[in-house]
Protein backbone atom coordinates (compact mmCIF):
# COMPACT_ATOMS: atom_id res chain seq x y z
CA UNK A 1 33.23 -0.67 -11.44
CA UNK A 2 29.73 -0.23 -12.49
CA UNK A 3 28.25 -1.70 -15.70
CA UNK A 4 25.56 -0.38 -18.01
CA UNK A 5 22.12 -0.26 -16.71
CA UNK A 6 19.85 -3.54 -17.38
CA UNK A 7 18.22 -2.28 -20.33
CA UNK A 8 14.43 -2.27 -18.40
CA UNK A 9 16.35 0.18 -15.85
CA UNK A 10 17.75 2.11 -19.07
CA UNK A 11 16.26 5.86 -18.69
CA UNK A 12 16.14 7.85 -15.32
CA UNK A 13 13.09 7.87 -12.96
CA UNK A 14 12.24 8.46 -9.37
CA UNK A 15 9.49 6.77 -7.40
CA UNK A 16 7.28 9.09 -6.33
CA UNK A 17 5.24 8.09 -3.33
CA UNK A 18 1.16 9.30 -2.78
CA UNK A 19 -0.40 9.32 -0.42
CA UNK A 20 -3.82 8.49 -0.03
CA UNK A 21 -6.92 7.85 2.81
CA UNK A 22 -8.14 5.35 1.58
CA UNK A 23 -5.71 2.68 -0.47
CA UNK A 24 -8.36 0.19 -1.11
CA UNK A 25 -10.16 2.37 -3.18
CA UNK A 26 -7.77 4.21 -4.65
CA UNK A 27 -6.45 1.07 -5.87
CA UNK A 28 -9.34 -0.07 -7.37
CA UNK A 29 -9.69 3.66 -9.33
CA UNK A 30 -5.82 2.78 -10.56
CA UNK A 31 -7.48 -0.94 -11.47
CA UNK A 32 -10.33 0.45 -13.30
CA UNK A 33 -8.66 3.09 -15.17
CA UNK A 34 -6.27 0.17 -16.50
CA UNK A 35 -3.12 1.10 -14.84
CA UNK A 36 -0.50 -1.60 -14.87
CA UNK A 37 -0.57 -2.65 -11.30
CA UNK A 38 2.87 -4.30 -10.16
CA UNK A 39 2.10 -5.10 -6.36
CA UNK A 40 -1.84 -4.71 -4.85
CA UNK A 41 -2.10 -3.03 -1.35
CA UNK A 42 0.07 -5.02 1.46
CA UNK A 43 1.30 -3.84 4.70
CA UNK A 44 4.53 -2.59 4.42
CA UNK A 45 5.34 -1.67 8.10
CA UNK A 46 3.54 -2.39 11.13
CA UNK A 47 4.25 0.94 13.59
CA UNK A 48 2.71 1.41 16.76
CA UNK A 49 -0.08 3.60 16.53
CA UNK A 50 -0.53 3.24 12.77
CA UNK A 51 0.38 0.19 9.67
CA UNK A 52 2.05 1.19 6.93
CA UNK A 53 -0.04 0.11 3.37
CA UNK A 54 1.32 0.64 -0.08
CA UNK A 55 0.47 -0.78 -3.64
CA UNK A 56 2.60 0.07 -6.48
CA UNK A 57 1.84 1.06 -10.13
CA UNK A 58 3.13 1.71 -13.75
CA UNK A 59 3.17 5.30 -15.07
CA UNK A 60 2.72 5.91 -18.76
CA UNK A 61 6.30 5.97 -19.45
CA UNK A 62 6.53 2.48 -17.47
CA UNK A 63 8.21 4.16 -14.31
CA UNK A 64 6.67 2.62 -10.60
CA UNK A 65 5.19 4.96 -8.53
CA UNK A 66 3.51 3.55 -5.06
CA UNK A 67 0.33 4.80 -3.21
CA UNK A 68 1.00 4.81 0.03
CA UNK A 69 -1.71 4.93 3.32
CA UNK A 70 -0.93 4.58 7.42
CA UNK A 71 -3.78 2.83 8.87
CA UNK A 72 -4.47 3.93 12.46
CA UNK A 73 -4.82 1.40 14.96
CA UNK A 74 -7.81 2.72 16.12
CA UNK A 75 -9.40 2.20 12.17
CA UNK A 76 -8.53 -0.85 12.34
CA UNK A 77 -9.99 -2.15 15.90
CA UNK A 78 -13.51 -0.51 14.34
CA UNK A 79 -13.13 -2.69 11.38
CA UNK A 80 -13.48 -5.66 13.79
CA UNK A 81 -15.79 -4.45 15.89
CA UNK A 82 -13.44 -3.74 19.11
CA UNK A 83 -12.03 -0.89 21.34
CA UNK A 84 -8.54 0.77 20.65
CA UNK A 85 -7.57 -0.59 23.02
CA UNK A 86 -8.30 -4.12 21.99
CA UNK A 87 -6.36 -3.70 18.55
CA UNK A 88 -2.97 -4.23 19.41
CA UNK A 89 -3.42 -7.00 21.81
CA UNK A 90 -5.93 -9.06 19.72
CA UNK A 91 -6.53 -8.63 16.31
CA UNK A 92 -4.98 -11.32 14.20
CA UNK A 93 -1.78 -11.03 12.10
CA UNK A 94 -3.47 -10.83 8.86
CA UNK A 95 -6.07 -8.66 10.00
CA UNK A 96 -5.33 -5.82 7.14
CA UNK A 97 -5.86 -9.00 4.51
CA UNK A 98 -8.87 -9.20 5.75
CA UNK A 99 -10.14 -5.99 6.13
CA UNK A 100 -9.13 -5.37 2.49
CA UNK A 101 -11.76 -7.79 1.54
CA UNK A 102 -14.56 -7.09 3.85
């Protein structure tokens, strides 16, 4: 049987999901503006050709809404200075850390 909703989950909302080129920026637009920022831009989902990146925000009305970015492999390898090729095999694990920060 299901119980009342916690009272911070008490109205209705959907995430909405937008995406975006680039996150980093985008981010820091959110961050400047002074939007509540509940999680900064992580990799969510490392595919084959492309990672997953997503950082999640407040609305007005205090609902979470995520901007969301796939990364191509190919972007990434040029952020560290090697071939497509090269990406998958050698780039290190928290290579989208660091890129973030670059």
């Amino acid at each position: 049987m299901l119980g009342p909703a916690e009272r911070r989950l008490d109205h209705p909302s959907s995430i909405l999901y937008f995406r975006v080129s680039d996150l980093t920026s985008s981010h820091q637009r959110l961050v400047d503006a002074g939007v509540p920022i509940v999680a900064p831009p992580r990799l969510i989902a490392p595919m084959p050709t492309y990672d997953l990146w997503m950082s999640a925000f407040r609305d007005s009305e205090g609902n979470i809404h995520q901007l969301m970015s796939e990364k191509s492999r190919a972007q990434i390898a040029f952020s560290f200075g090697e071939t497509s090729r090269q990406a998958s095999a050698t780039a290190p694990a928290d290579y989208g850390i660091l890129h973030l920060h670059a």
